[in-house]
C-alpha atoms as a PDB file:
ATOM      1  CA  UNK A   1      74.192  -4.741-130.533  1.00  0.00           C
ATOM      2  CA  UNK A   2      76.326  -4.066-127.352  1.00  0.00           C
ATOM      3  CA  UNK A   3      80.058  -3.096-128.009  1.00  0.00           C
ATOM      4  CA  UNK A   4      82.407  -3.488-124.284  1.00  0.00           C
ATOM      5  CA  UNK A   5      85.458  -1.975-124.630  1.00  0.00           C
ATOM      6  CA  UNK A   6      87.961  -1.491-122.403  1.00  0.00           C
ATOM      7  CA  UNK A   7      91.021  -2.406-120.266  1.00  0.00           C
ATOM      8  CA  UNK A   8      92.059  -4.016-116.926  1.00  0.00           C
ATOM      9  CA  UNK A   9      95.210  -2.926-115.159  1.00  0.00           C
ATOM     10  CA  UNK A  10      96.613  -5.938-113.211  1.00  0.00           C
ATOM     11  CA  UNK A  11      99.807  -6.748-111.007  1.00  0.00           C
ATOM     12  CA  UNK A  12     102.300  -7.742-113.809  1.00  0.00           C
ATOM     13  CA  UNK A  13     103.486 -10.656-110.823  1.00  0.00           C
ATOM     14  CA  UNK A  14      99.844 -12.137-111.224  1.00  0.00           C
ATOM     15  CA  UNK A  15      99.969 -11.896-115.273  1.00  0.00           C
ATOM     16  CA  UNK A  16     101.012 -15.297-115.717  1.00  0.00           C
ATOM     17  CA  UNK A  17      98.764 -17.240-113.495  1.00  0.00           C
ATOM     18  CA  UNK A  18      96.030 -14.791-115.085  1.00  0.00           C
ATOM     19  CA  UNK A  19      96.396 -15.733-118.607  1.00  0.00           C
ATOM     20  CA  UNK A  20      94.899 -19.735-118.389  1.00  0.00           C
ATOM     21  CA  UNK A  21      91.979 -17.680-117.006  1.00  0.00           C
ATOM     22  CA  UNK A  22      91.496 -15.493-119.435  1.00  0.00           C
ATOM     23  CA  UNK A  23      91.673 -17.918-122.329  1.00  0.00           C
ATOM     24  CA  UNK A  24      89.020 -20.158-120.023  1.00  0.00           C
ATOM     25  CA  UNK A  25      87.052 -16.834-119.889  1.00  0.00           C
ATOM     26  CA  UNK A  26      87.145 -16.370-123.882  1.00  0.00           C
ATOM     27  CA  UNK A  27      86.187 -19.828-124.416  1.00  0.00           C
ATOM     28  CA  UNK A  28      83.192 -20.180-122.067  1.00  0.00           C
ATOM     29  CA  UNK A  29      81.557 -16.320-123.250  1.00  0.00           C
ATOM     30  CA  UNK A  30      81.842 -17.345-126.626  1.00  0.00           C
ATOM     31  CA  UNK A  31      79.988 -20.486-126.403  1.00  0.00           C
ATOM     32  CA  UNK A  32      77.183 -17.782-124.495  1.00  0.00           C
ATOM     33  CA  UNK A  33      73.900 -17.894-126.123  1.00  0.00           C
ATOM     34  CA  UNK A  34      74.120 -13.493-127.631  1.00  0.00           C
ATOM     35  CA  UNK A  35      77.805 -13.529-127.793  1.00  0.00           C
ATOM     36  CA  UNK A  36      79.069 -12.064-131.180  1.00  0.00           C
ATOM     37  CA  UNK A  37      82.698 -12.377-129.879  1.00  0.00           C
ATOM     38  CA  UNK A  38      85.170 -11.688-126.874  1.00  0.00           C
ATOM     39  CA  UNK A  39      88.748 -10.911-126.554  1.00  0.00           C
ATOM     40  CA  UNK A  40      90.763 -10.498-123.415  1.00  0.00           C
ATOM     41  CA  UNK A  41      94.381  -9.723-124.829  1.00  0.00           C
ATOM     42  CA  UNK A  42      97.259  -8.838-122.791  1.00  0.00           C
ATOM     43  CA  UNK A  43      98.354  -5.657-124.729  1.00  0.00           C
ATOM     44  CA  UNK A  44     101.401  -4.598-121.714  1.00  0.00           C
ATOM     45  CA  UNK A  45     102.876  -7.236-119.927  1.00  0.00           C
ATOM     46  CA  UNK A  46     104.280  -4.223-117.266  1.00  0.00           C
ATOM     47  CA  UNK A  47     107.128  -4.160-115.615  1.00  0.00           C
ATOM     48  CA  UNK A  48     108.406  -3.260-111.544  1.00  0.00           C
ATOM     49  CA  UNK A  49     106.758  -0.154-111.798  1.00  0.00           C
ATOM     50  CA  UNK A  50     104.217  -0.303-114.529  1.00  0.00           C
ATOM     51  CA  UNK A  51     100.671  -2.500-114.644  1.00  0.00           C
ATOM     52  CA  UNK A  52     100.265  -5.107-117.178  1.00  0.00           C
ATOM     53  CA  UNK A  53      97.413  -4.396-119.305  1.00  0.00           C
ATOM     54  CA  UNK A  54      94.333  -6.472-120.771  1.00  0.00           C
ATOM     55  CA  UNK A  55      92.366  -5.503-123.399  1.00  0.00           C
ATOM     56  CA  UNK A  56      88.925  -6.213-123.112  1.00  0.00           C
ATOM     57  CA  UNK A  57      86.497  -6.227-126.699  1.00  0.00           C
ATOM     58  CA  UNK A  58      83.451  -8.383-126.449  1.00  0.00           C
ATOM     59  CA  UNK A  59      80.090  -8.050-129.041  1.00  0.00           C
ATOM     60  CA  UNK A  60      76.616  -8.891-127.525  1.00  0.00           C
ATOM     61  CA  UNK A  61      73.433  -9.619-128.979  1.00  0.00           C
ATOM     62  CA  UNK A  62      71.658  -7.214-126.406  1.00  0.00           C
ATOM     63  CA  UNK A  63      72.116  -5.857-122.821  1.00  0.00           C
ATOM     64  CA  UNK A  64      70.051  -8.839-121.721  1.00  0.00           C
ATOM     65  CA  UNK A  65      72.376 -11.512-123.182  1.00  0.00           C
ATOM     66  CA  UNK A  66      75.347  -9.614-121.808  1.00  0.00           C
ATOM     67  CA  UNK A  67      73.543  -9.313-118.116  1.00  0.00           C
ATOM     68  CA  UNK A  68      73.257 -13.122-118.424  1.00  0.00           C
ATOM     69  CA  UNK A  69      76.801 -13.313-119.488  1.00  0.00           C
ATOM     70  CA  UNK A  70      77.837 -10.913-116.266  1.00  0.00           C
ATOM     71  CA  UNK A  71      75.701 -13.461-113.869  1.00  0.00           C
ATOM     72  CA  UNK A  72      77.087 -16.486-115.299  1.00  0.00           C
ATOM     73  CA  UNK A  73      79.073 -19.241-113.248  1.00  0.00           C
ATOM     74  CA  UNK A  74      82.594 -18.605-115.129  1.00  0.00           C
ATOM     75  CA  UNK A  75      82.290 -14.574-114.901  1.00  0.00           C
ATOM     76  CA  UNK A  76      81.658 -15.767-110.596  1.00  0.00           C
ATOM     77  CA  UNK A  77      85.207 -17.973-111.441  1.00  0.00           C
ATOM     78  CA  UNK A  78      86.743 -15.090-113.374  1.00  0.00           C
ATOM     79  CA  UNK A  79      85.901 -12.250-110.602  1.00  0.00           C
ATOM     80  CA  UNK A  80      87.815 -14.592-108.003  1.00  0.00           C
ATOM     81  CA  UNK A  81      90.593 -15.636-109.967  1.00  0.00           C
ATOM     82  CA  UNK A  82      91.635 -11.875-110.395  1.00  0.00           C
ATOM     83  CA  UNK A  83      90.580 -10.757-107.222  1.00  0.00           C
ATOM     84  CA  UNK A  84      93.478  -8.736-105.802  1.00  0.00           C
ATOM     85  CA  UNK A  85      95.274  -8.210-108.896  1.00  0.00           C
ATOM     86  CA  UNK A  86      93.401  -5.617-110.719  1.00  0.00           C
ATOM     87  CA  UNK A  87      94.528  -2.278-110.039  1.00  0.00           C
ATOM     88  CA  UNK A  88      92.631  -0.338-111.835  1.00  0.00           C
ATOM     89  CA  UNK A  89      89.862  -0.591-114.968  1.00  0.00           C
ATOM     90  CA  UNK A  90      88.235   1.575-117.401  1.00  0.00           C
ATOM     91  CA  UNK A  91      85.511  -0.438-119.462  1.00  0.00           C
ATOM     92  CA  UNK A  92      82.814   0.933-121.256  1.00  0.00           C
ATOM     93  CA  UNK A  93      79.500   0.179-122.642  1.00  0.00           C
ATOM     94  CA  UNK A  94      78.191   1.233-126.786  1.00  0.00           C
ATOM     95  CA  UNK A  95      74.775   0.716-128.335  1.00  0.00           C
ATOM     96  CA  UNK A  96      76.176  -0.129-131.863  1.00  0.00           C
ATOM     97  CA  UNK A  97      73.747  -0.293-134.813  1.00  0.00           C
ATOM     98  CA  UNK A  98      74.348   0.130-138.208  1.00  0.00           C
ATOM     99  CA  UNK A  99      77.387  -2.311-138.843  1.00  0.00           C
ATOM    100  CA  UNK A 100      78.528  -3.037-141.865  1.00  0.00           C
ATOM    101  CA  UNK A 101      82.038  -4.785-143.214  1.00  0.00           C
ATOM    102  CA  UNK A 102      84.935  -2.072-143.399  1.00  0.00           C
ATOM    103  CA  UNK A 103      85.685  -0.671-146.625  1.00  0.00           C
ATOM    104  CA  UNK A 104      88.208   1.399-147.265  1.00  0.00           C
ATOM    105  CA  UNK A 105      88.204   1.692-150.577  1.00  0.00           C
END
């Protein structure tokens, strides 16, 4: 399994128009054939002076499934949509095995 996590830093002025996409984006990746899940949450919404923030957490079936994902029509509609309001991104890639349900106790 791939694990993405990460976080997009966008023009808080753009947030709003940004969050239809993003819901679009959700909806459409996990109807993707390998898609375990995906979440694009705004975790800041910034200010003047700060960057909003999006959280980015997807699951993948394998790095194939998530290349077809990055290809895809809606991630060509997503790119656009944000073009010009990210300002900076740190997303990275795991090779997860071994899950298992959390137990704490």
């Amino acid at each position: 399994m791939i694990i993405l996590l990460g976080r997009l830093d966008v023009d808080p002025a753009r947030l709003a128009g940004l969050k239809p996409v993003l819901q679009q984006t959700m909806r459409r990746a996990r109807a993707e054939d390998g898609c375990y899940s995906c979440s694009l949450s705004v975790e800041d919404e910034g200010d003047g002076e700060r960057s909003a923030t999006i959280h980015i957490s997807e699951r993948w079936k394998s790095v194939a499934h998530l290349k077809a994902h990055a290809a895809s029509a809606h991630m060509a509609e997503f790119r656009k949509a944000i073009a010009g309001a990210v300002r900076g991104s740190d997303i990275r890639m795991y090779d997860a095995t071994n899950e298992r349900p959390l137990k704490l106790r």
